[in-house]
Protein backbone atom coordinates (compact mmCIF):
# COMPACT_ATOMS: atom_id res chain seq x y z
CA UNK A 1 28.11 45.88 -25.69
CA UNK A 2 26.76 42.76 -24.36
CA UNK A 3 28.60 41.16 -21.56
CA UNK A 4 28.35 37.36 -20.75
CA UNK A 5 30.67 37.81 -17.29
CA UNK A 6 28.23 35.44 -15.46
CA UNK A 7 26.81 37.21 -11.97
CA UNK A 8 25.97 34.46 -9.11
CA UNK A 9 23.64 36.61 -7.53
CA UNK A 10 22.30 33.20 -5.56
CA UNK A 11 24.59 31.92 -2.74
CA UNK A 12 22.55 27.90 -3.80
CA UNK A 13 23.58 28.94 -7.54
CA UNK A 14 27.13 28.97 -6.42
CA UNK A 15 28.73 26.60 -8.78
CA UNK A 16 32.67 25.81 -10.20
CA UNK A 17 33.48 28.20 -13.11
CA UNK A 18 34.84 26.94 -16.13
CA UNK A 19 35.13 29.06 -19.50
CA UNK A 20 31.15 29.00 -20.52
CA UNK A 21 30.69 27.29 -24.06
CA UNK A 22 30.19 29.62 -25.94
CA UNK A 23 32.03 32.16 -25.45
CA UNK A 24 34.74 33.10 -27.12
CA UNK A 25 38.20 33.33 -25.44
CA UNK A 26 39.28 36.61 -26.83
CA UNK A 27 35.79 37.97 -25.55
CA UNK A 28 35.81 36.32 -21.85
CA UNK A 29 39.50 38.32 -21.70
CA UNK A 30 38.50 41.36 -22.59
CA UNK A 31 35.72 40.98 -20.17
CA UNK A 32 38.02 40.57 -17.26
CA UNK A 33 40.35 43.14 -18.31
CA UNK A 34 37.63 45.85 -18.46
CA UNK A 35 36.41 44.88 -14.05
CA UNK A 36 38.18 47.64 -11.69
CA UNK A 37 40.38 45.46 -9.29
CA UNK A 38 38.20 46.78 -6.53
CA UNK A 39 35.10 45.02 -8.40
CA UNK A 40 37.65 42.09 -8.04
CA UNK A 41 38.58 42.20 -4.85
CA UNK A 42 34.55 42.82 -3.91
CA UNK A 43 33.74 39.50 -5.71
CA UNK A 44 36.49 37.69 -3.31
CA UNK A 45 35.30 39.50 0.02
CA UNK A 46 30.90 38.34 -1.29
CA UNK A 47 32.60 34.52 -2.27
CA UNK A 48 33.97 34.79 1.66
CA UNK A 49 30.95 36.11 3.04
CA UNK A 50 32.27 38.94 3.90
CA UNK A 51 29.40 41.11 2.47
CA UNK A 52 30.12 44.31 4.86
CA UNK A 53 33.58 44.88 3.52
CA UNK A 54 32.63 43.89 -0.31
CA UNK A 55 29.94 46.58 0.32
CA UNK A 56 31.95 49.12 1.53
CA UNK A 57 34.07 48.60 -0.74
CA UNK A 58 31.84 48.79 -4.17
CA UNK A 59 30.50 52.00 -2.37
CA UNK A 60 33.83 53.30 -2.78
CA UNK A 61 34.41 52.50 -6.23
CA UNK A 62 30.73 53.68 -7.07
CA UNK A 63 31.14 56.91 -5.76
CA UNK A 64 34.73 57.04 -7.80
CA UNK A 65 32.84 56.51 -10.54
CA UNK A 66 29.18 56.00 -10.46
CA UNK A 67 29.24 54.86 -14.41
CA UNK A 68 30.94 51.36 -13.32
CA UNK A 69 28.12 49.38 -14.33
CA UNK A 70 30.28 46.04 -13.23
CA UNK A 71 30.31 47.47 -9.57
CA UNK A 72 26.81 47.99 -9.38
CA UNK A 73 26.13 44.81 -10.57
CA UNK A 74 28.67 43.30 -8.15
CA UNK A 75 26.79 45.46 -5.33
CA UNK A 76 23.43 43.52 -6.22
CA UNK A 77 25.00 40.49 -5.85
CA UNK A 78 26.64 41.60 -2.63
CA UNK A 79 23.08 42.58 -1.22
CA UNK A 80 21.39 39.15 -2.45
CA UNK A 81 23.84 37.14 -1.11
CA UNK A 82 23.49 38.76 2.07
CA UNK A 83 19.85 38.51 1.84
CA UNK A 84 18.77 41.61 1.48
CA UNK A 85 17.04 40.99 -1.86
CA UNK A 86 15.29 44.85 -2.29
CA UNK A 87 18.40 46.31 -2.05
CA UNK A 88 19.76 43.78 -4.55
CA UNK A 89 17.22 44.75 -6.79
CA UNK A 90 17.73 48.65 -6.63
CA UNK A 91 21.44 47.91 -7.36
CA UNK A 92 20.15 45.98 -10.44
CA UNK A 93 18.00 48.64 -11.18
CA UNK A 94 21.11 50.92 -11.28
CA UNK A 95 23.25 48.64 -13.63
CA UNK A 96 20.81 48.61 -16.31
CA UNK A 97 19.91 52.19 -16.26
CA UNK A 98 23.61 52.63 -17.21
CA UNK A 99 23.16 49.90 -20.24
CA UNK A 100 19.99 48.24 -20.46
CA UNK A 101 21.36 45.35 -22.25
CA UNK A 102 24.12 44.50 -19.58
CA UNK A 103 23.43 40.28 -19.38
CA UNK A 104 24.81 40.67 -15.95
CA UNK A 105 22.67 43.06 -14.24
CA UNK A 106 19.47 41.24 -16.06
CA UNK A 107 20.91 37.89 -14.64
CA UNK A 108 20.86 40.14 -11.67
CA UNK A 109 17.89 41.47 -11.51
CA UNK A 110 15.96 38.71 -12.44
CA UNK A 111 17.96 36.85 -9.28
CA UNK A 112 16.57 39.48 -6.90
CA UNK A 113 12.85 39.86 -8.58
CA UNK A 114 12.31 36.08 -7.67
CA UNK A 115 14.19 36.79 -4.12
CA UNK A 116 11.60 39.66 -3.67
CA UNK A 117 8.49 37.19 -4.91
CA UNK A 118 4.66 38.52 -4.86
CA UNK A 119 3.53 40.74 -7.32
CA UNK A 120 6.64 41.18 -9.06
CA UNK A 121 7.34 37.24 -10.20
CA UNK A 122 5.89 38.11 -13.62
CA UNK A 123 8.62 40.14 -14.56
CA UNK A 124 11.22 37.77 -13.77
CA UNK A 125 9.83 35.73 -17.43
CA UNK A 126 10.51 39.12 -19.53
CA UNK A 127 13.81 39.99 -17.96
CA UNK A 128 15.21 36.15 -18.86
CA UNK A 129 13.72 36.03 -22.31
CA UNK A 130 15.44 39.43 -22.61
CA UNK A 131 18.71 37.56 -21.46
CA UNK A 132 18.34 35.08 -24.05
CA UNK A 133 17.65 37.18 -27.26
CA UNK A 134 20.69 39.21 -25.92
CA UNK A 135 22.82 36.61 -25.64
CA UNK A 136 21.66 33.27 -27.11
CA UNK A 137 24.83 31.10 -26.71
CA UNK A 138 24.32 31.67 -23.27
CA UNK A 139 23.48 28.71 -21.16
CA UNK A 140 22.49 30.10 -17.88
CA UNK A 141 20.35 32.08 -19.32
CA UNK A 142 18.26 29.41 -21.17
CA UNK A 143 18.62 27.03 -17.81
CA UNK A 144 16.99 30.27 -15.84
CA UNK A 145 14.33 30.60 -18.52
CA UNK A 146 13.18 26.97 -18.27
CA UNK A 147 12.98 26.93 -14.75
CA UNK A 148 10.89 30.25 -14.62
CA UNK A 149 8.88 29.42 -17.18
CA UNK A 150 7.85 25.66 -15.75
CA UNK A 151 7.32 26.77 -12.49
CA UNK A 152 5.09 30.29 -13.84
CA UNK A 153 2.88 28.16 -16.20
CA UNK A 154 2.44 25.47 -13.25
CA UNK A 155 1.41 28.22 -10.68
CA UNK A 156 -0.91 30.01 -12.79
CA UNK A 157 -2.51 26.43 -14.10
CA UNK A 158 -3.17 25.64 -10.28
CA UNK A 159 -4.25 28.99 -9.31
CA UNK A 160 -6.78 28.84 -12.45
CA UNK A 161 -7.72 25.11 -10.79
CA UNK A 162 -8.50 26.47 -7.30
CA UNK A 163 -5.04 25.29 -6.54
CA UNK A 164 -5.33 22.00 -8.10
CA UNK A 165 -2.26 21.11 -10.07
CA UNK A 166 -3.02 18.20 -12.36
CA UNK A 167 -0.21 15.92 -14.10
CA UNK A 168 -1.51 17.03 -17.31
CA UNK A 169 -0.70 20.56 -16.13
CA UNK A 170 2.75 19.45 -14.66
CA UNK A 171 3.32 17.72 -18.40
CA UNK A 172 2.23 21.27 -20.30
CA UNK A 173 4.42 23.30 -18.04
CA UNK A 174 7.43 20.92 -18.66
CA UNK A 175 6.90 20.72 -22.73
CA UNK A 176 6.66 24.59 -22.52
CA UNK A 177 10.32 24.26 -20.80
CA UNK A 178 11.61 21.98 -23.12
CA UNK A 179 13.42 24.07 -25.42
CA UNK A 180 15.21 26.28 -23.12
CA UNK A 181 16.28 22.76 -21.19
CA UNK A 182 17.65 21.09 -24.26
CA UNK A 183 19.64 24.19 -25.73
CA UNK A 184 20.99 24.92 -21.78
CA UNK A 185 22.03 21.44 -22.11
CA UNK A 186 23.58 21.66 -25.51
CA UNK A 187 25.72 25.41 -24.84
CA UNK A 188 26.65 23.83 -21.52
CA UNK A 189 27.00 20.51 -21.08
CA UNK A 190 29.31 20.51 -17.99
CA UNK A 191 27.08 22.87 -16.17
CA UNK A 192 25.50 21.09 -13.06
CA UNK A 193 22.86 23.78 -12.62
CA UNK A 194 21.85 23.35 -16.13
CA UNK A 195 20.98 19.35 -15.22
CA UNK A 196 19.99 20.83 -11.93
CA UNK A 197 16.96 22.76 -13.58
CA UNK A 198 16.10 19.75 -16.00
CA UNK A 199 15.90 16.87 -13.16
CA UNK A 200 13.31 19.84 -11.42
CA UNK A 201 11.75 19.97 -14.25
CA UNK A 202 11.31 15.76 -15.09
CA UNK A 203 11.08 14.64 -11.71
CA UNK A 204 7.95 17.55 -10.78
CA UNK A 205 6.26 16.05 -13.99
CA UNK A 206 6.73 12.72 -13.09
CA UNK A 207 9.44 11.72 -15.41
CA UNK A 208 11.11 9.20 -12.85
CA UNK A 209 13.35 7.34 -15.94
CA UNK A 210 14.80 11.00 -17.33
CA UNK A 211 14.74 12.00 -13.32
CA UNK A 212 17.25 9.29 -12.91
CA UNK A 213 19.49 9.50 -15.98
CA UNK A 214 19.72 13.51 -14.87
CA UNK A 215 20.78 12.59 -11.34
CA UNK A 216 23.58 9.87 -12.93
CA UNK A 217 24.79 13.00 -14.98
CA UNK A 218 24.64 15.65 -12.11
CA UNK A 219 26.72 12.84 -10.15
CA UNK A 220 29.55 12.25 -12.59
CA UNK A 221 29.85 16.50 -12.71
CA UNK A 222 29.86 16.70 -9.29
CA UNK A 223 30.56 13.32 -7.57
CA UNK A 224 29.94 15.30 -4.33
CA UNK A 225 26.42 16.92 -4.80
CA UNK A 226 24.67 16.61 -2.02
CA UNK A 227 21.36 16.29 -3.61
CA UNK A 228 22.08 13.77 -6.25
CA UNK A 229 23.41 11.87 -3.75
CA UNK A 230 20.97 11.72 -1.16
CA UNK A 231 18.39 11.12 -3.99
CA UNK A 232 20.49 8.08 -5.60
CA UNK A 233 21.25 6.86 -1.54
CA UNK A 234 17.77 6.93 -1.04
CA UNK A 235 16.92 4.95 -4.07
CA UNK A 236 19.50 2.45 -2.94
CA UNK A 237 18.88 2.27 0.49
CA UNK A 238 14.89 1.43 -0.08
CA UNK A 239 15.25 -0.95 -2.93
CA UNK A 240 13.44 -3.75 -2.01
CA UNK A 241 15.69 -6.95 -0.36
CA UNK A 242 18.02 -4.28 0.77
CA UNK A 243 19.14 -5.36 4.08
CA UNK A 244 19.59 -2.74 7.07
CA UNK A 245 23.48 -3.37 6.96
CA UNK A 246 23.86 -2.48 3.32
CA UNK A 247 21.99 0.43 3.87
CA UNK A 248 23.81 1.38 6.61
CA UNK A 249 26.90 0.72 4.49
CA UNK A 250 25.46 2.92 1.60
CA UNK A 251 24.11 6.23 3.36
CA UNK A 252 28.02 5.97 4.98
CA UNK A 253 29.56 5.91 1.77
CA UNK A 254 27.43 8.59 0.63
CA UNK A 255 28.24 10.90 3.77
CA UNK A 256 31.56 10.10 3.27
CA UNK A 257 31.28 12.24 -0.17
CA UNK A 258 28.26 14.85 1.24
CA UNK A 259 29.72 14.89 4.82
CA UNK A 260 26.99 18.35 5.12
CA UNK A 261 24.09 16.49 4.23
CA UNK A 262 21.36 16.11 6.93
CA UNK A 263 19.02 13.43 5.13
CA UNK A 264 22.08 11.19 4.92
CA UNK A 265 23.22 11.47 8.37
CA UNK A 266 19.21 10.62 9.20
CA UNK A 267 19.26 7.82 6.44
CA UNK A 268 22.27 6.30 8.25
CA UNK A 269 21.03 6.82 12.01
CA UNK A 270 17.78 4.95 10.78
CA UNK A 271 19.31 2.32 8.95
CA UNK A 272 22.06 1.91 11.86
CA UNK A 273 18.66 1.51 14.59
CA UNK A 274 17.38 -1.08 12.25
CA UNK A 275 20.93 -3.18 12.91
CA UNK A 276 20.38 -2.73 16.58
CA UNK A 277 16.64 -3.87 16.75
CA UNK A 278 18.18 -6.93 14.46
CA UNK A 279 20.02 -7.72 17.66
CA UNK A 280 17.16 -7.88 20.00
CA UNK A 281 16.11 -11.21 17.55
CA UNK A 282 19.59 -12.96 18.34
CA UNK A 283 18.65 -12.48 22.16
CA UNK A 284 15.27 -13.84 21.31
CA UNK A 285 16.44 -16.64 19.39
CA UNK A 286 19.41 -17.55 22.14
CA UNK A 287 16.53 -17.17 24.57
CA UNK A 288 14.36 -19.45 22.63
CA UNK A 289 17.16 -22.47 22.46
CA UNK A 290 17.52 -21.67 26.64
CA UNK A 291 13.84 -22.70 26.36
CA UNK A 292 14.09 -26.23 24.67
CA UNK A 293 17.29 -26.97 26.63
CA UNK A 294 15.63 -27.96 29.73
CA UNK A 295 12.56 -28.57 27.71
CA UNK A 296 10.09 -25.56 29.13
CA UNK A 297 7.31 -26.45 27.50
CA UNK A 298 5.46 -29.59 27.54
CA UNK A 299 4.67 -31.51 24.28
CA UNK A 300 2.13 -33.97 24.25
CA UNK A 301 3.57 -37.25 23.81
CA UNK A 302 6.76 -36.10 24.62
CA UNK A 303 8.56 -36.87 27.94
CA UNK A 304 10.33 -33.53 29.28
CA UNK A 305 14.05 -33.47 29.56
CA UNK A 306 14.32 -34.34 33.50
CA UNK A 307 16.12 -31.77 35.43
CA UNK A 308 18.68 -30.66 36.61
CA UNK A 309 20.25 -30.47 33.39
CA UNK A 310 23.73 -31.89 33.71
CA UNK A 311 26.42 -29.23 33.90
CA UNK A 312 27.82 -30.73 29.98
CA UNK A 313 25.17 -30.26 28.76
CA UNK A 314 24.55 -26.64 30.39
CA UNK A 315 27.85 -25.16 29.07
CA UNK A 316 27.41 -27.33 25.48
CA UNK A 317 24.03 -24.44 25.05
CA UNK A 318 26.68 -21.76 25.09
CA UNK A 319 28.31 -23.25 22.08
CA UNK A 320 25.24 -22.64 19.97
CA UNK A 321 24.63 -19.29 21.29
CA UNK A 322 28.45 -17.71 20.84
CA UNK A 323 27.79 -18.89 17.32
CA UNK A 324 24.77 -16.98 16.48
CA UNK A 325 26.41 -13.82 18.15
CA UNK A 326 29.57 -13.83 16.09
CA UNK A 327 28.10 -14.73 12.68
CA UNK A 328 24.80 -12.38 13.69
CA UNK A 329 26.33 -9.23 15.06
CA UNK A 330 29.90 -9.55 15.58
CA UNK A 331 31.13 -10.32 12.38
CA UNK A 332 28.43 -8.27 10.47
CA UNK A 333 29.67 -5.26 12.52
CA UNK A 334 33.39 -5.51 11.82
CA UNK A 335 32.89 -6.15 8.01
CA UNK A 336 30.81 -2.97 8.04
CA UNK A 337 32.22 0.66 6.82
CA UNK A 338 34.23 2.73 10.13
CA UNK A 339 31.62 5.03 8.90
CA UNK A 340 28.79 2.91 10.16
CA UNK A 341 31.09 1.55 13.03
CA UNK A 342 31.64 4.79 14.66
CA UNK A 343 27.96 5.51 14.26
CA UNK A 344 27.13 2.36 16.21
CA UNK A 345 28.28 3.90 19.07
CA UNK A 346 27.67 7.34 18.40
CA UNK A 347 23.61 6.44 18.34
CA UNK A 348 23.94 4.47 21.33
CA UNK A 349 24.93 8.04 22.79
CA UNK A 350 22.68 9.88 21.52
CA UNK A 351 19.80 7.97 20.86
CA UNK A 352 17.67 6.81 23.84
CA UNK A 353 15.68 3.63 21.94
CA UNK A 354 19.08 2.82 20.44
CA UNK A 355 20.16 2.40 23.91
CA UNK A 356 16.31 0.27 24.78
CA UNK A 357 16.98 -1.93 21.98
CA UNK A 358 20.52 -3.08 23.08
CA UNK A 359 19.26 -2.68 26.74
CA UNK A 360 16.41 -5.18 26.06
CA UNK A 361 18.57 -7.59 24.04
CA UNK A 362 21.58 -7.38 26.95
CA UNK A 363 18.16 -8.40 29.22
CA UNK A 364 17.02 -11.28 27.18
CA UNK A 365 20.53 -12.63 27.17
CA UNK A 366 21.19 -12.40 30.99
CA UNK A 367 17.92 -14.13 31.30
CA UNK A 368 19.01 -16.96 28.80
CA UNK A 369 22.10 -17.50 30.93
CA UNK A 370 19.89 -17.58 33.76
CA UNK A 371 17.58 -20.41 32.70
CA UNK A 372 20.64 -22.61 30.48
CA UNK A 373 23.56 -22.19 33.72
CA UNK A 374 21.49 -22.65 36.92
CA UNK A 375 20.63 -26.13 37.47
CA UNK A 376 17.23 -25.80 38.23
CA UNK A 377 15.11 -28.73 40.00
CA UNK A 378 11.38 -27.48 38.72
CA UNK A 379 10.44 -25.49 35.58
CA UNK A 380 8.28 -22.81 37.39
CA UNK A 381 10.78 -20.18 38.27
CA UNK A 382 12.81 -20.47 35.03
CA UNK A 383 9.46 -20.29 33.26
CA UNK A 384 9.07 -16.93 35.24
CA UNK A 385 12.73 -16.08 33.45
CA UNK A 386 11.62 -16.94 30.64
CA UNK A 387 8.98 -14.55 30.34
CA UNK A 388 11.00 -11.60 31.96
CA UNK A 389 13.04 -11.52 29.16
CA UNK A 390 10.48 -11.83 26.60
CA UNK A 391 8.01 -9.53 27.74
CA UNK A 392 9.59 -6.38 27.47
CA UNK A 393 11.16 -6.64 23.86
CA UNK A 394 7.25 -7.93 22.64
CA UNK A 395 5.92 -5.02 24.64
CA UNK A 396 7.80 -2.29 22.29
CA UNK A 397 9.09 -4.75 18.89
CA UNK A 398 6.01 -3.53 17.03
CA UNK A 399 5.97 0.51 18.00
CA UNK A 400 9.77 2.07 17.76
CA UNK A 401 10.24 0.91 14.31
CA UNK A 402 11.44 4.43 13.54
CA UNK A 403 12.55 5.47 17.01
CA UNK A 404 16.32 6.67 15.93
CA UNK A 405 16.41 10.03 18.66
């Protein structure tokens, strides 16, 4: 009898499990009905990660009764989760010698053949087409196929090249796919990994548009896939016109959903640096309107402003300068996400240029204050002050762009 109990021999496989379309309910009963509870009770210990006590325990129930084909299918899973994919595949192995057309020790075996790689990748092909004429309403097994066979037909086209894949090859390779995609689409359209394998599949060929449309589907499955996400946050994020603040705000809302995901906790660190080097340019331009206060540098046929500077006039420049503070970093910082917020200051902990850029823009304002509040008599020494502060930011403005550790 074929059985269509679906094995996730793959701990990245690992997916929610709804009723598979397809399948009738009558036969998805029966199929649970006919598991040992000790196959159950493995299957809860391997989702856990407890893979010594699932082990043990399918041991037990093997030696009980060595027939159970469901336990040593369970046991193969056990093994490849734990990755110890030869052992997986013996288990396999086992399960099929008991009923060669179990669809759950084939899922199974072909899990552990691609785990085990080399010489025996070729097989993986027969066992899924196997899968498929067994069990044809089957989704995974047509969403396995395609991948296999994309990624087969592209390996053997670039090995025939001298390892030269061309996009014509990439194009073949996905056309040969295109069945399998299209009917693991159809049998189960709620499945993420069936999208999963069909983005692979468009973006490797360079199918951007489909690419896109697959990642929109994947994210309205699963608004919290990490991938999708980053992908879509990227695309975001690097639009051009994007400003660093909205990108900030957009890698934070997207770690808010994928709070795991490493390339959005980068993607925000970088785009959270790019806000602080924006504040070195509000020093720059406060220390730029110090400047023309007391008139720094002569213009010809202009008289300088004659010093000192009256004291009015002196705390008037502040004015200006609070201004361009609170609309330029103040206010863009408290309408941002907490998300970004708390990373503001979590950078400036961890990241030594995060703490030179705010360093060199705390520098170019104490300077500014320098040359606009002391009521200088000659232009030489604030000149000197003027040049301390700008010095150092011009030294490194064009180098850390992507300093963010």
């Amino acid at each position: 009898m074929v059985r269509l109990r679906p094995q996730r021999g793959d701990v990245r496989q690992r997916r929610r499990h709804v009723r598979r379309p397809g399948r009738p309910p009558q036969e998805e009963a029966e199929a649970v009905t006919a598991i040992h509870p000790a196959v159950e009770r493995a299957d809860a210990l391997i989702d856990l990660e407890r893979y010594d006590e699932a082990g043990a325990l399918l041991a037990q129930r093997i030696a009980e009764d060595p027939a159970d084909v469901r336990a040593w299918a369970k046991l193969s899973r056990c093994h490849l989760d734990a990755g110890r994919p030869d052992e997986a595949l013996a288990a396999a192995d086992e399960a099929l010698e008991l009923d060669p057309q179990d669809v759950g020790g084939l899922l199974m075996r072909s899990y552990a053949l691609r785990r085990v790689g080399g010489a025996r990748m070729p097989e993986v092909e027969t066992v899924l087409r196997e899968v498929v004429r067994l069990a044809p309403e089957y989704w995974l097994g047509h969403a396995l196929l395609a991948d296999v066979v994309f990624i087969t037909n592209v390996v053997s086209r670039g090995q025939a090249n001298g390892g030269q894949v061309t996009p014509q090859d990439m194009d073949v390779s996905a056309r040969l796919a295109e069945a399998h995609v299209k009917e693991a689409l159809r049998l189960g359209p709620e499945e993420v990994y069936g999208h999963e394998v069909a983005y692979k599949i468009a973006s490797l060929a360079g199918n951007e548009t489909v690419a896109d449309q697959l990642d929109l589907a994947i994210l309205r499955l699963d608004p919290h896939h990490p991938q999708a996400l980053e992908r879509q946050t990227r695309k975001a994020a690097d639009t051009p016109g994007v400003k660093a603040v909205e990108a900030a705000d957009l890698y934070a809302a997207g770690l808010a959903a994928a709070p795991d995901s490493e390339e959005l906790r980068r993607g925000l660190d970088h785009a959270t640096y790019r806000m602080l080097r924006g504040v070195r340019w509000l020093a720059l331009l406060c220390l730029g309107l110090g400047a023309s206060m007391i008139d720094l540098f002569a213009v010809d046929g202009e008289t300088q402003r004659e010093l000192p500077v009256e004291l009015g006039q002196r705390l008037w420049c502040l004015v200006p300068m609070s201004a361009i503070w609170a609309v330029g970093a103040l206010l863009r910082y408290r309408r941002r996400r907490t998300g970004v917020q708390l990373n503001v200051q979590s950078l400036l902990r961890r990241g030594r240029w995060a703490r030179i850029v705010v360093a060199q823009a705390a520098w170019a304002m104490l300077c500014t204050l320098v040359i606009t509040q002391v009521p200088w008599t000659d232009r030489a020494v604030p000149m000197v002050v003027f040049w301390a502060g700008l010095a150092p930011t011009f030294a490194t403005v064009w180098f850390d762009r992507r300093k963010t550790g």
